[in-house]
N, C-alpha and C. Protein backbone atom coordinates (compact mmCIF):
# COMPACT_ATOMS: atom_id res chain seq x y z
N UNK A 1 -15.16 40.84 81.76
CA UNK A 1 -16.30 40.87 80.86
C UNK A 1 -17.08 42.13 81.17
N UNK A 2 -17.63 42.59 80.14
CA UNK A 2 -18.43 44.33 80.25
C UNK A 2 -19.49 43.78 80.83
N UNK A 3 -20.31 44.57 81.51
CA UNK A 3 -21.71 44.65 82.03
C UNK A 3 -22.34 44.20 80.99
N UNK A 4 -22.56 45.07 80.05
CA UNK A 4 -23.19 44.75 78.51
C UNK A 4 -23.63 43.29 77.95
N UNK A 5 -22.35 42.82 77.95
CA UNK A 5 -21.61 41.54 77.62
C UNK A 5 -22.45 40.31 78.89
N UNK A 6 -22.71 40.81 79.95
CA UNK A 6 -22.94 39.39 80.92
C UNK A 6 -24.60 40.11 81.11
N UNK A 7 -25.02 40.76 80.89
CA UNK A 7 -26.22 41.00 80.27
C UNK A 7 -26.75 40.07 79.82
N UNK A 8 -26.49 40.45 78.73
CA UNK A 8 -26.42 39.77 77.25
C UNK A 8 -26.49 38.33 77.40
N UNK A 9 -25.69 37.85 78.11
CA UNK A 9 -25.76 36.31 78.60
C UNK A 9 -26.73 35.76 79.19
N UNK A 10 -27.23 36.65 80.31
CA UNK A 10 -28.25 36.11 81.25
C UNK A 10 -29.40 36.10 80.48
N UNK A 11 -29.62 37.04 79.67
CA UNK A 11 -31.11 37.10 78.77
C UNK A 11 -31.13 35.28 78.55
N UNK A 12 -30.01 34.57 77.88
CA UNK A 12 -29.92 33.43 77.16
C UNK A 12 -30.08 32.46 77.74
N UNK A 13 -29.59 32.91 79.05
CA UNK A 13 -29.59 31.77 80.08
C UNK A 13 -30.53 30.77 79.99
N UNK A 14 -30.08 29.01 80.37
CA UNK A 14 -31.53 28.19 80.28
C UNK A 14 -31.88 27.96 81.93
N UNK A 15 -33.23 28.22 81.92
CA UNK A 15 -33.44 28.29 83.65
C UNK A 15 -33.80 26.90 83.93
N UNK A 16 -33.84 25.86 82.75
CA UNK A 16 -33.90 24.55 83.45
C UNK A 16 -32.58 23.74 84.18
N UNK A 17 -30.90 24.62 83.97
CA UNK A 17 -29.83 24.11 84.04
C UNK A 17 -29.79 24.31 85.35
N UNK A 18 -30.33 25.29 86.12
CA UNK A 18 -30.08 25.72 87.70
C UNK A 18 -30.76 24.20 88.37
N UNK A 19 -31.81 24.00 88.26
CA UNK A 19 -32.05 22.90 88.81
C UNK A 19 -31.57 21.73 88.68
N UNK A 20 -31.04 21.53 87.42
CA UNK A 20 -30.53 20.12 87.29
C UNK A 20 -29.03 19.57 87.66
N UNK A 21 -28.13 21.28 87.99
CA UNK A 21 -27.03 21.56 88.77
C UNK A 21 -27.09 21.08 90.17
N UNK A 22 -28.45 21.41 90.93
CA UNK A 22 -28.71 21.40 92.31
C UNK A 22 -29.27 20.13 92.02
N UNK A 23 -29.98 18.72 91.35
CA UNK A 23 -30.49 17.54 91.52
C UNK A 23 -28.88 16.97 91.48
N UNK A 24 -27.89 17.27 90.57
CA UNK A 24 -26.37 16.59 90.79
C UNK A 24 -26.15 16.87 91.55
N UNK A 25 -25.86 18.34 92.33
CA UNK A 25 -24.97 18.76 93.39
C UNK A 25 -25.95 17.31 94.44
N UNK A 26 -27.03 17.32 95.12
CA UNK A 26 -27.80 16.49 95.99
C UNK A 26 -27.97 15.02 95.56
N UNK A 27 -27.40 14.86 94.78
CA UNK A 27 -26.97 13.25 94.36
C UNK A 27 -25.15 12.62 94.57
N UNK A 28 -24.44 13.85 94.42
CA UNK A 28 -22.99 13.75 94.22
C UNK A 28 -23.33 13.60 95.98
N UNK A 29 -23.53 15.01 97.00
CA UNK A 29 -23.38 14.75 98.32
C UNK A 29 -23.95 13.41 99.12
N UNK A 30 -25.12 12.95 98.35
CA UNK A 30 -25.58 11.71 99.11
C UNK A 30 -24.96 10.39 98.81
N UNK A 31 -24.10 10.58 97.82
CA UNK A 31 -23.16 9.96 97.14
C UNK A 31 -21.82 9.69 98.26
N UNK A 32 -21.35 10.92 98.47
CA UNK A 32 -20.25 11.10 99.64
C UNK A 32 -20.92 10.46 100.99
N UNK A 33 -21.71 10.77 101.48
CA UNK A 33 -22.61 10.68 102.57
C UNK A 33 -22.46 8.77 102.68
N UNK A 34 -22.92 8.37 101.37
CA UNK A 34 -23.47 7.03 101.36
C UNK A 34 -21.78 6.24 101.87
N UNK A 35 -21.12 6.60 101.03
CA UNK A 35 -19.33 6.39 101.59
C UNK A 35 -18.95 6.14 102.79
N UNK A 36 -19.26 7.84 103.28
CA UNK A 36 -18.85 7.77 105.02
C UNK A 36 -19.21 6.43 105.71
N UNK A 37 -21.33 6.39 105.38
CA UNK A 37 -21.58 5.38 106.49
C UNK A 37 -21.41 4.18 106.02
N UNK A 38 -21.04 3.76 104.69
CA UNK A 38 -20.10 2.71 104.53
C UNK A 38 -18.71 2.46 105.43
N UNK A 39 -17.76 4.01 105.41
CA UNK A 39 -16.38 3.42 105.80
C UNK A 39 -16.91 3.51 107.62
N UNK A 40 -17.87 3.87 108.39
CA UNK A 40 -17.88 4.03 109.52
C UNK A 40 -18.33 2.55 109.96
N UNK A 41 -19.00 1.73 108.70
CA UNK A 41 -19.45 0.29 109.21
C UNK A 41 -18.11 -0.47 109.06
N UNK A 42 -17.67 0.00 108.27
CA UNK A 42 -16.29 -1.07 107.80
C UNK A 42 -15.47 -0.66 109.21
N UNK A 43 -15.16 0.06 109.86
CA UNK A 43 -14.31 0.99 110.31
C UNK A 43 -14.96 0.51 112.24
N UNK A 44 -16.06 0.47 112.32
CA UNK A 44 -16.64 -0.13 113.69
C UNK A 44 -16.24 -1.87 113.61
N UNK A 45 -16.53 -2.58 112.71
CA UNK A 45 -16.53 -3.97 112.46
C UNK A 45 -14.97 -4.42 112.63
N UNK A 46 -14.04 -3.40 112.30
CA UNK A 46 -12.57 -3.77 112.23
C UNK A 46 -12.02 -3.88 113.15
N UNK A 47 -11.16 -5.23 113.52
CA UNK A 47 -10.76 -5.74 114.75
C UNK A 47 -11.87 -5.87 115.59
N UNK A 48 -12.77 -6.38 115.57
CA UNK A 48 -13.46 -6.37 116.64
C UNK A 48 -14.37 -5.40 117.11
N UNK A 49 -15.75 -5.85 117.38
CA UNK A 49 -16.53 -4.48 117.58
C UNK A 49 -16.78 -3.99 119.05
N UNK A 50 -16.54 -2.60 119.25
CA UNK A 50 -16.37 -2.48 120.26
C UNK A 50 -17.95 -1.75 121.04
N UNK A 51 -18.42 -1.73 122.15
CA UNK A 51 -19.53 -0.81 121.95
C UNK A 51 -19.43 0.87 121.95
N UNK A 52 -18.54 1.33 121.94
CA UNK A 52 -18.52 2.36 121.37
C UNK A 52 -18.64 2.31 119.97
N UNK A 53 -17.88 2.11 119.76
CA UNK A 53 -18.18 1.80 118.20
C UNK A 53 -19.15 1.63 117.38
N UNK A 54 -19.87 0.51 117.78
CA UNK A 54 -20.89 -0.16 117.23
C UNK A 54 -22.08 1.25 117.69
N UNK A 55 -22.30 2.03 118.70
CA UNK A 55 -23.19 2.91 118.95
C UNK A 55 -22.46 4.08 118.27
N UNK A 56 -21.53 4.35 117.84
CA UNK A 56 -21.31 5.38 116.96
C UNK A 56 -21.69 4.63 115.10
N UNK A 57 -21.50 3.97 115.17
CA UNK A 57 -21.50 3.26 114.05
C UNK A 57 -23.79 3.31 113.48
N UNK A 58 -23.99 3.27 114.44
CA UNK A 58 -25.25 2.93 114.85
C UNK A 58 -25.92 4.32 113.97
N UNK A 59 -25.42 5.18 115.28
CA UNK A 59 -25.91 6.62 114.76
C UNK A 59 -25.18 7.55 113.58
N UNK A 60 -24.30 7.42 113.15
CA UNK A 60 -23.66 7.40 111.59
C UNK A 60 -24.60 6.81 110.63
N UNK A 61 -25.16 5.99 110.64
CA UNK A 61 -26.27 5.53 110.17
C UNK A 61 -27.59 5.77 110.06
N UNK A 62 -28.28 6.12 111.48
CA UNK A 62 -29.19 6.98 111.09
C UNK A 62 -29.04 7.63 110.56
N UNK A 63 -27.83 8.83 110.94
CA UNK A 63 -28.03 10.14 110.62
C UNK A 63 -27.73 9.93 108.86
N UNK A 64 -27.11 9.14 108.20
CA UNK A 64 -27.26 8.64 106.89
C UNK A 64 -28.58 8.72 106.69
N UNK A 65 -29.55 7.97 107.21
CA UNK A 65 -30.80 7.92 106.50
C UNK A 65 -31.72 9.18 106.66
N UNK A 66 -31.52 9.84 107.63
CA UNK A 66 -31.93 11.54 107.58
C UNK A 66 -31.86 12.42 106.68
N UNK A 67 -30.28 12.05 106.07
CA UNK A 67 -30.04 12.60 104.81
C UNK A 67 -29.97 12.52 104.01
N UNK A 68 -30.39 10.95 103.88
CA UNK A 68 -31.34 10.65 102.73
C UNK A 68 -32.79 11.01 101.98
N UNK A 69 -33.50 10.91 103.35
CA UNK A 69 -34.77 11.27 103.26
C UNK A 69 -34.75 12.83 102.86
N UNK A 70 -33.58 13.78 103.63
CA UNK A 70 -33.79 15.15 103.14
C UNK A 70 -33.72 15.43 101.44
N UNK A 71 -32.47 14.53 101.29
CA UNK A 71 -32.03 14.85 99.72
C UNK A 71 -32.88 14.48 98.67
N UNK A 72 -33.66 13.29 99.25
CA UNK A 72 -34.80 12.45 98.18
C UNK A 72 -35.94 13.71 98.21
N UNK A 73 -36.09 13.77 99.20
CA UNK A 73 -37.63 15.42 99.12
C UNK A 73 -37.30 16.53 98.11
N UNK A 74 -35.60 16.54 98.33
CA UNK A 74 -35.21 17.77 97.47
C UNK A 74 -35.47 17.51 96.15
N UNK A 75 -34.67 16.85 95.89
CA UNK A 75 -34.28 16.50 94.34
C UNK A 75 -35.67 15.79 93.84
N UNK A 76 -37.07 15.22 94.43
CA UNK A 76 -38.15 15.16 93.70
C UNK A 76 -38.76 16.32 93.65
N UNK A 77 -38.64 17.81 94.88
CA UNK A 77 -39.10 18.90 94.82
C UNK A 77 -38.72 19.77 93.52
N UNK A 78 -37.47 19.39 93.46
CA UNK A 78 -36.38 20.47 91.99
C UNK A 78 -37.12 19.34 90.70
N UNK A 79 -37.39 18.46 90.73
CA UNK A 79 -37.78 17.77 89.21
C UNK A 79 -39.17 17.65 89.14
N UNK A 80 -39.76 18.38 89.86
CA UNK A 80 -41.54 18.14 89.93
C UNK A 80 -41.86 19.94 89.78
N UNK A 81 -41.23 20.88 89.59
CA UNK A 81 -41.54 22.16 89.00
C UNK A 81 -40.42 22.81 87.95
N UNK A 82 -40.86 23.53 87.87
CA UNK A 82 -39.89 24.21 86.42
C UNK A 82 -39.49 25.40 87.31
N UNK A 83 -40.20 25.79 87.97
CA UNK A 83 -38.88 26.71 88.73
C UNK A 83 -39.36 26.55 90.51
N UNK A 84 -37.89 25.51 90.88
CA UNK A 84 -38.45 25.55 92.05
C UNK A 84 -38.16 26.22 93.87
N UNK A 85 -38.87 26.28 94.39
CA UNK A 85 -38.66 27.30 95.90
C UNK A 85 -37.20 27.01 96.38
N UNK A 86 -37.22 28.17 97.51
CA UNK A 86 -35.78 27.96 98.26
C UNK A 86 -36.13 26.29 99.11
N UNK A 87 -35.07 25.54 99.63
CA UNK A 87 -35.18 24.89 100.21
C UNK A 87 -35.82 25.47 101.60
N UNK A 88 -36.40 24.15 102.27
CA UNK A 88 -36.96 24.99 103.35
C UNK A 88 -35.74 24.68 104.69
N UNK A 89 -35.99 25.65 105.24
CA UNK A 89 -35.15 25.91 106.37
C UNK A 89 -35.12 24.91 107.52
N UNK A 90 -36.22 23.85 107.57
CA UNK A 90 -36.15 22.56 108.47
C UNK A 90 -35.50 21.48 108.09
N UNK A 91 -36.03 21.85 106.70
CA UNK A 91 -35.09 20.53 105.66
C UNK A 91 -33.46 20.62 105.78
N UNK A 92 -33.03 22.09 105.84
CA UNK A 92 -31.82 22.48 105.84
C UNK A 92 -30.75 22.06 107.16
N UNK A 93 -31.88 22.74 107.59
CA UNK A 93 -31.04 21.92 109.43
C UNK A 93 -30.95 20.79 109.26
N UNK A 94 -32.04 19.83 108.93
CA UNK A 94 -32.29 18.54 109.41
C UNK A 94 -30.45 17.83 108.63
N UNK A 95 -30.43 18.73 107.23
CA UNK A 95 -29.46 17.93 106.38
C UNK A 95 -27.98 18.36 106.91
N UNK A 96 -28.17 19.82 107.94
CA UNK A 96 -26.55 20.08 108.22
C UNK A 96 -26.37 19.38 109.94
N UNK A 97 -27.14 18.94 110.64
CA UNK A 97 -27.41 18.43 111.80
C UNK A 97 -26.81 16.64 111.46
N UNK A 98 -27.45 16.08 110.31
CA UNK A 98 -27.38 14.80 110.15
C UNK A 98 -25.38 15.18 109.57
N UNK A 99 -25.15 15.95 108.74
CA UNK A 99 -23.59 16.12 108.19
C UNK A 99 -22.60 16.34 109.29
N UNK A 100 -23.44 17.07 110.00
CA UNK A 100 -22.32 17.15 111.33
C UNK A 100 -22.25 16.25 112.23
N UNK A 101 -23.34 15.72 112.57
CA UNK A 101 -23.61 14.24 113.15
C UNK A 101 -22.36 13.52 112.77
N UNK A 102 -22.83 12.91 111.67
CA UNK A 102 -21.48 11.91 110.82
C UNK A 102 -20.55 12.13 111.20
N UNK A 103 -19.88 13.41 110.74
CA UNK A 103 -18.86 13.76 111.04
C UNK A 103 -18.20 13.73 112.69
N UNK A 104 -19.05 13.88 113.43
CA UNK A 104 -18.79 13.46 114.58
C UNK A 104 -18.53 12.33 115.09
N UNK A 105 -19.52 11.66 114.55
CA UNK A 105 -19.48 9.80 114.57
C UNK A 105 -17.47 8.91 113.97
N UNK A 106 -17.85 10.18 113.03
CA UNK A 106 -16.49 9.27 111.95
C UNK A 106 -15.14 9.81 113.08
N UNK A 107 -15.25 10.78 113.70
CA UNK A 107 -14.35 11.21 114.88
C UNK A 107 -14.27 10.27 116.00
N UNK A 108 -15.22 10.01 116.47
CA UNK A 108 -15.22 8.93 118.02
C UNK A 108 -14.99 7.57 116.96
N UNK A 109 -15.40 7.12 116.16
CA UNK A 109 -14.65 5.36 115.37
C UNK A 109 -13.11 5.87 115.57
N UNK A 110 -12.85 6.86 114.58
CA UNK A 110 -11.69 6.82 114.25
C UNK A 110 -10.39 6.78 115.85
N UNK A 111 -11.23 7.75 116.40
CA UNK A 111 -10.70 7.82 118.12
C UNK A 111 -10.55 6.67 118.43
N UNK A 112 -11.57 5.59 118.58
CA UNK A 112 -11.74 4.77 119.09
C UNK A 112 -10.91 3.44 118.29
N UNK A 113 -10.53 3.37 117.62
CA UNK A 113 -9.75 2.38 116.85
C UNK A 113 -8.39 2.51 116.52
């Protein structure tokens, strides 16, 4: 496509679609998220709970509700302005700290079973 041509596009652009891309994108991930600490409860409870388990299971869960709370701030932040700020950088950690968490958690169940 010419310069000209994607120009031309952006003039048209609707700037309400960027946000409502990023309220799905932060609904689809808490979506996935909500899964994990579903299969990590199903997944601790199976055969028998062990205490590893059940304390990984535990904190898979918090860290679920961390990233809940991050994604709910977001996505009322993106639908409460018409054009809204970068995310903030505490919020950001807090949400890749709680993802990696999980992910860690879903490692020691899965280890552990």
């Amino acid at each position: 496509m010419s310069g000209v041509a994607a120009a031309g596009r952006g003039a048209e652009r609707d700037p309400g679609l960027q946000p409502e891309r990023t309220r799905l994108a932060w609904r689809r991930t808490t979506l996935s998220a909500t899964v994990a600490a579903v299969l990590a409860v199903k997944t601790a409870l199976a055969g028998g709970a062990s205490a590893v388990g059940v304390v990984a299971c535990v904190l898979c869960c918090g860290c679920w509700v961390g990233f809940l709370w991050v994604a709910h701030r977001r996505i009322r932040g993106l639908a409460a302005v018409s054009e809204p700020g970068a995310l903030v950088p505490s919020y950001a950690a807090v949400a890749v700290i709680c993802t990696v968490a999980m992910a860690g958690c879903g490692a020691v169940l899965v280890g552990s079973g």
